[in-house]
N, C-alpha and C. Protein backbone atom coordinates (compact mmCIF):
# COMPACT_ATOMS: atom_id res chain seq x y z
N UNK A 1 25.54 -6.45 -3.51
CA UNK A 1 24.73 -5.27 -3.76
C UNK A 1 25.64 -4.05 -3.75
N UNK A 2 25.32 -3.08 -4.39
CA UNK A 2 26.29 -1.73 -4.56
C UNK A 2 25.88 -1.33 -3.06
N UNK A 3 27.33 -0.80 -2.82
CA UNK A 3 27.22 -0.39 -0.93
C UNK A 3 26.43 1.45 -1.08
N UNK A 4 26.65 2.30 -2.33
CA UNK A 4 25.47 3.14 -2.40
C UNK A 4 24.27 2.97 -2.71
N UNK A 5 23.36 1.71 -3.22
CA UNK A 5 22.04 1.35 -2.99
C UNK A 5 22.11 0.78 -2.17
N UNK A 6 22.56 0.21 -1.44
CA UNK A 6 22.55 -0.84 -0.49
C UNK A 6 21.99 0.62 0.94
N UNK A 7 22.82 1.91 1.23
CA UNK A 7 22.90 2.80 1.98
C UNK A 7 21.27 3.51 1.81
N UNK A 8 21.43 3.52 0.50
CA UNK A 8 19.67 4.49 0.10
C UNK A 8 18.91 3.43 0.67
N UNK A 9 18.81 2.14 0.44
CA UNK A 9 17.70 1.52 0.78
C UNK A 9 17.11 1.12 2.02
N UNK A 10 18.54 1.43 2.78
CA UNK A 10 18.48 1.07 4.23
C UNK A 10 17.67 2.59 4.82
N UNK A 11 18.31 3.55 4.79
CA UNK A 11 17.85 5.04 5.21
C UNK A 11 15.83 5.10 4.62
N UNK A 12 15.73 3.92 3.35
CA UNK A 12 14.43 4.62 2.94
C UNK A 12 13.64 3.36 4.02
N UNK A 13 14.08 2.57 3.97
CA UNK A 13 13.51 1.66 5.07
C UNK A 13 13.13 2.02 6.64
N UNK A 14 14.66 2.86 6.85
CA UNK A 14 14.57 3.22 8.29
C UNK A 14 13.53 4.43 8.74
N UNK A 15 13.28 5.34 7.40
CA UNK A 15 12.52 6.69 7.37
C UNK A 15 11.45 6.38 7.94
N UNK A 16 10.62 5.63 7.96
CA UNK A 16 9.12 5.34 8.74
C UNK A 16 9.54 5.65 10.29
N UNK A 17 10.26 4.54 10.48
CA UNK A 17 10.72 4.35 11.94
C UNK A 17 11.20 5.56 12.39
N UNK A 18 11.97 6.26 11.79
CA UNK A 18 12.97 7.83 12.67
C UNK A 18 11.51 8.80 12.61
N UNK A 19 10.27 8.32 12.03
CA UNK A 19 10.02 9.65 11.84
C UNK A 19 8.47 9.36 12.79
N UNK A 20 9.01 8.05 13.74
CA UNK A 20 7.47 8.10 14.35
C UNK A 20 6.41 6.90 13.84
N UNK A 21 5.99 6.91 12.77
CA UNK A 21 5.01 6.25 12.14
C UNK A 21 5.20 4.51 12.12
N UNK A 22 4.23 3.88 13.01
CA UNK A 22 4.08 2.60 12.89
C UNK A 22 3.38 1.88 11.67
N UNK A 23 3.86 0.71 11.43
CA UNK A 23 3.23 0.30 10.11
C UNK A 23 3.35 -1.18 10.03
N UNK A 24 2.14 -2.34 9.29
CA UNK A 24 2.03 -3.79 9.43
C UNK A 24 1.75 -3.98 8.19
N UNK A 25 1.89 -5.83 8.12
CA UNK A 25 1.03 -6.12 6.92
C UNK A 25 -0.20 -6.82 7.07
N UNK A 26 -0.97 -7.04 5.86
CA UNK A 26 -2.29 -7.68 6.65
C UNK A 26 -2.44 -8.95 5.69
N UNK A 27 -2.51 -10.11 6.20
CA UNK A 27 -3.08 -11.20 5.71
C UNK A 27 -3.83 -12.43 6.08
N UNK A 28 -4.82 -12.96 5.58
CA UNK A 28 -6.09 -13.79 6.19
C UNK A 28 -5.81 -14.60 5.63
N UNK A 29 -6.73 -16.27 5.84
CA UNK A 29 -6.40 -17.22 6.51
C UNK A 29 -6.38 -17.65 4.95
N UNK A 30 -6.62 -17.05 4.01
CA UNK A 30 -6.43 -17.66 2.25
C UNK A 30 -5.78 -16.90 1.83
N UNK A 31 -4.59 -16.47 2.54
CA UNK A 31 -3.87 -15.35 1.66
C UNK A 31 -3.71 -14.45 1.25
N UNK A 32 -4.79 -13.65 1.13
CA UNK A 32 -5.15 -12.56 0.51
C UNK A 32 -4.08 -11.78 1.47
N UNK A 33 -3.65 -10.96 0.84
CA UNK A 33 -2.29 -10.09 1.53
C UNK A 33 -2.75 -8.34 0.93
N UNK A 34 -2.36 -7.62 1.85
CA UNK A 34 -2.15 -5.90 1.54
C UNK A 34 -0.64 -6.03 2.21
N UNK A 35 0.27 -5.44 1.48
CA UNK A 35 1.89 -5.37 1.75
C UNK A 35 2.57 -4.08 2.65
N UNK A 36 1.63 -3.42 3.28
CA UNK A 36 1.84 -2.12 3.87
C UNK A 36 0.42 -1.58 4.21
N UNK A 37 0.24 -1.46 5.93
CA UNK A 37 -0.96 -1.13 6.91
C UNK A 37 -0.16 0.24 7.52
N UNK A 38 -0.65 1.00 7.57
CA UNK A 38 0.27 2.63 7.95
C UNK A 38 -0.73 3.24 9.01
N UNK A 39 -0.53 2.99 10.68
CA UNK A 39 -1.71 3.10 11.63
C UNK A 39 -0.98 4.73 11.29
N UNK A 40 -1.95 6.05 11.66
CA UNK A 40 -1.76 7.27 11.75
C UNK A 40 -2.88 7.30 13.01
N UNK A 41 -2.94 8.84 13.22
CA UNK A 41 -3.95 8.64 14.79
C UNK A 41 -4.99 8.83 13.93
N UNK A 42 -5.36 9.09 12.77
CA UNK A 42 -7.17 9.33 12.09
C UNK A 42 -6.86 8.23 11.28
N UNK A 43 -6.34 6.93 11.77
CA UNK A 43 -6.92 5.62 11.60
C UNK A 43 -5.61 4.46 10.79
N UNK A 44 -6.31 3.82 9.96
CA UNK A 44 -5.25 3.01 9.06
C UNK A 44 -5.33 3.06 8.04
N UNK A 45 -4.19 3.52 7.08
CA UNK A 45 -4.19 3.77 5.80
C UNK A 45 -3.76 2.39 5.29
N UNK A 46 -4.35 1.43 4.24
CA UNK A 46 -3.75 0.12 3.66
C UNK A 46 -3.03 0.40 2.01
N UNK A 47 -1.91 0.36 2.17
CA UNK A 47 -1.25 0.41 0.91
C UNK A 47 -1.01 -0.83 0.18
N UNK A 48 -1.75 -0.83 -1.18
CA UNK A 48 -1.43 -2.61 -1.42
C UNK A 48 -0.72 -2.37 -2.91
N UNK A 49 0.36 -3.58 -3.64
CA UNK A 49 1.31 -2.91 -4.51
C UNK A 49 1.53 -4.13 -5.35
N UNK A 50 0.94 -3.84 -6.40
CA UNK A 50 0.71 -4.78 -7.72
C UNK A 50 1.62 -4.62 -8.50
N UNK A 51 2.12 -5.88 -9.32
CA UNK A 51 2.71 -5.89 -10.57
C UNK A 51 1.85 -5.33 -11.99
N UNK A 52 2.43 -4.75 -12.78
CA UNK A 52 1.80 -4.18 -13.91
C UNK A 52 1.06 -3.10 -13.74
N UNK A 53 0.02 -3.21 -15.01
CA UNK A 53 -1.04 -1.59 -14.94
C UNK A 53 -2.68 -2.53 -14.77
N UNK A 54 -2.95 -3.57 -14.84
CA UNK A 54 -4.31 -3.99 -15.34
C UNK A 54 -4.55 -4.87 -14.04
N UNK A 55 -6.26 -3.97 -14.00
CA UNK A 55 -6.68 -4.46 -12.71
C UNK A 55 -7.69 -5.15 -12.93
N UNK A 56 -8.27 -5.68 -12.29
CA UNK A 56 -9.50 -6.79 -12.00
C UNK A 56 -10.06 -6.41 -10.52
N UNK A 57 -11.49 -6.99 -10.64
CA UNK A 57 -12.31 -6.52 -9.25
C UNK A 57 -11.80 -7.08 -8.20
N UNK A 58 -11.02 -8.68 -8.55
CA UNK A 58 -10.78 -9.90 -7.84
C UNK A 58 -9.60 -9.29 -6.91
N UNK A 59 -8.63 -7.96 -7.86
CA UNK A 59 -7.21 -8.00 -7.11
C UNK A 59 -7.44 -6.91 -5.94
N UNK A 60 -9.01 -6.00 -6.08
CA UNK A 60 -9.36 -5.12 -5.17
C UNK A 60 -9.98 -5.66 -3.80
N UNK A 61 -10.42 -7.06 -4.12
CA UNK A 61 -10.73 -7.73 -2.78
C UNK A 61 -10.30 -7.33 -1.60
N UNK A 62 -8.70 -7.82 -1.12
CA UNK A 62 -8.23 -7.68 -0.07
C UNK A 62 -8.61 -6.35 0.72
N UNK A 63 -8.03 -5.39 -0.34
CA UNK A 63 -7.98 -3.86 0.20
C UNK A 63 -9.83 -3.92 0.62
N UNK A 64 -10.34 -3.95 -0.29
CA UNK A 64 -12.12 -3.79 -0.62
C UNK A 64 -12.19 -4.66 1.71
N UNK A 65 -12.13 -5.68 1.47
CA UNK A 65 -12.52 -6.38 2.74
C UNK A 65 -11.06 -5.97 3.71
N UNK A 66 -10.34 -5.20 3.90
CA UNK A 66 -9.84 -5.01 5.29
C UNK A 66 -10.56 -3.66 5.45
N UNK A 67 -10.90 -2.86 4.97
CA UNK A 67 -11.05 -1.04 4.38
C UNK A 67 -12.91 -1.47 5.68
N UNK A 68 -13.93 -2.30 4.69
CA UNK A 68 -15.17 -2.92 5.69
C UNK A 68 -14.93 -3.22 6.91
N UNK A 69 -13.82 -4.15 7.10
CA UNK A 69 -13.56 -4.36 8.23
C UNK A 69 -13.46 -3.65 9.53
N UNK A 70 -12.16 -2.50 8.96
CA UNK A 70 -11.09 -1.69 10.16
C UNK A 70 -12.09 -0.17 9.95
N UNK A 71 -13.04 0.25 9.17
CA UNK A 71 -12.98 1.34 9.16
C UNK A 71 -12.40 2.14 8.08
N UNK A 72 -11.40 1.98 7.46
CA UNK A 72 -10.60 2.61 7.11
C UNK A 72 -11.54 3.80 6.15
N UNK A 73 -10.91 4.88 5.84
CA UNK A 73 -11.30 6.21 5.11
C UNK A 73 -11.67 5.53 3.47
N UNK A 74 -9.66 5.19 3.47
CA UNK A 74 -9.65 5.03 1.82
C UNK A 74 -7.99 3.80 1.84
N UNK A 75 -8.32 3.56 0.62
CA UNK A 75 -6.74 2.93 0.64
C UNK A 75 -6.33 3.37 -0.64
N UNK A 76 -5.19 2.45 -0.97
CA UNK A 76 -3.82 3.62 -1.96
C UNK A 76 -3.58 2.23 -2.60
N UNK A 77 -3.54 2.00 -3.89
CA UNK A 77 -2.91 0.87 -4.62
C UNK A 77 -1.58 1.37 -5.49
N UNK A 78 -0.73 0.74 -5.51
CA UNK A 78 0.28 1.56 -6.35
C UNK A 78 0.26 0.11 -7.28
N UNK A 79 0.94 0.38 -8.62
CA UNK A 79 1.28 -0.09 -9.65
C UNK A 79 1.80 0.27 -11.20
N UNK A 80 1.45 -0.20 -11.86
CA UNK A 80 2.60 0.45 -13.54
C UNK A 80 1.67 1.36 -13.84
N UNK A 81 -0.04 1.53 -13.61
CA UNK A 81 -0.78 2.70 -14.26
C UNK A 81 0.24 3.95 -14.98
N UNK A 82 -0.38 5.01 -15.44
CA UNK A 82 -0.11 5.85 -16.19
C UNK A 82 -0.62 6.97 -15.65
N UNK A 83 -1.60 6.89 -14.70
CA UNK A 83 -1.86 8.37 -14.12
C UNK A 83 -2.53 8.00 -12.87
N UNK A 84 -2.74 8.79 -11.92
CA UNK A 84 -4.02 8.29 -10.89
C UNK A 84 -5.11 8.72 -11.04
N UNK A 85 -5.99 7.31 -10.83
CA UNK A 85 -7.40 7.78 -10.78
C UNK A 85 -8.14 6.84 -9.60
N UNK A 86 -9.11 7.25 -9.13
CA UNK A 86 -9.81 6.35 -8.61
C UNK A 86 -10.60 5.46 -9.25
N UNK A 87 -9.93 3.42 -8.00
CA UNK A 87 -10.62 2.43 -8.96
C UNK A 87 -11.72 1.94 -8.30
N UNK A 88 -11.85 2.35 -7.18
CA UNK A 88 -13.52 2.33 -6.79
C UNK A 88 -13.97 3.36 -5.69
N UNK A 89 -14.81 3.15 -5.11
CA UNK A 89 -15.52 4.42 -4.08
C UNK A 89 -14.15 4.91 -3.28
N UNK A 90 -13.31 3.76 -2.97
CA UNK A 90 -12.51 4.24 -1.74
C UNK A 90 -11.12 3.87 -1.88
N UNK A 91 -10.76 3.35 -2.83
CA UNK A 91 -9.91 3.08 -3.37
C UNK A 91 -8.93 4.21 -4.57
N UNK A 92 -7.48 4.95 -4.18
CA UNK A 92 -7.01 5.33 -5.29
C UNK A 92 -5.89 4.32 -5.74
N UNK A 93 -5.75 4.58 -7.35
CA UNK A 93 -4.47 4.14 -8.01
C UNK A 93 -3.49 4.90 -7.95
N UNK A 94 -2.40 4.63 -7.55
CA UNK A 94 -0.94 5.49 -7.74
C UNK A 94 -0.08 4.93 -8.27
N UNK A 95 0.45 5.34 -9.63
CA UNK A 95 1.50 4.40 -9.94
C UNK A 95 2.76 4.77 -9.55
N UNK A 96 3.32 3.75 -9.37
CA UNK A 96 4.86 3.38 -8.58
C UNK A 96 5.88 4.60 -9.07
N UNK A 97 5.72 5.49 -10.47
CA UNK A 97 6.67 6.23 -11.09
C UNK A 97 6.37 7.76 -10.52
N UNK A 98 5.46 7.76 -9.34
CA UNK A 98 5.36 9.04 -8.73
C UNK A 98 6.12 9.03 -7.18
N UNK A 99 6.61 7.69 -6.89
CA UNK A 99 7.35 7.11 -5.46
C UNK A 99 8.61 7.73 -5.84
């Protein structure tokens, strides 16, 4: 690996940690996975992070059933989209080219 990405990636990794903020992943007993749980003190934000731009109701599941579960406000999907919008009540899209 180039030892200057290799340096960025480590520092963007470590940034959660230096700056305080705890964070998990969440997955149930069929898999269903969200790849980033971000506890803050007004609760848990679930970040979940798809390949491509095209969604289905099926890929909002996970987020849809931890969000019922925990409480949560809202969650954050990132992926290839083209702009953000919201893809259901509580759910936004962010695509990856605004990270």
């Amino acid at each position: 690996m180039n030892p200057l990405l290799s340096k960025k990636l480590s520092a963007a990794c470590n940034a959660p940690l230096k700056a305080g903020i705890d964070f998990n992943f969440y997955r149930t007993r069929d898999k269903a996975e969200i790849e980033l749980i971000i506890d803050t003190s007004s609760g848990h934000v679930p970040i979940d992070i798809k390949l491509g731009s095209k969604l289905n109701r099926r890929m909002l599941r996970p987020m849809q059933t931890f969000i019922a579960d925990t409480g949560a406000k809202f969650g954050i999907l990132v992926n290839s989209a083209e702009k953000i919008e919201m893809v259901s009540d509580n759910i936004v899209q962010i695509p990856a080219t605004y990270f």
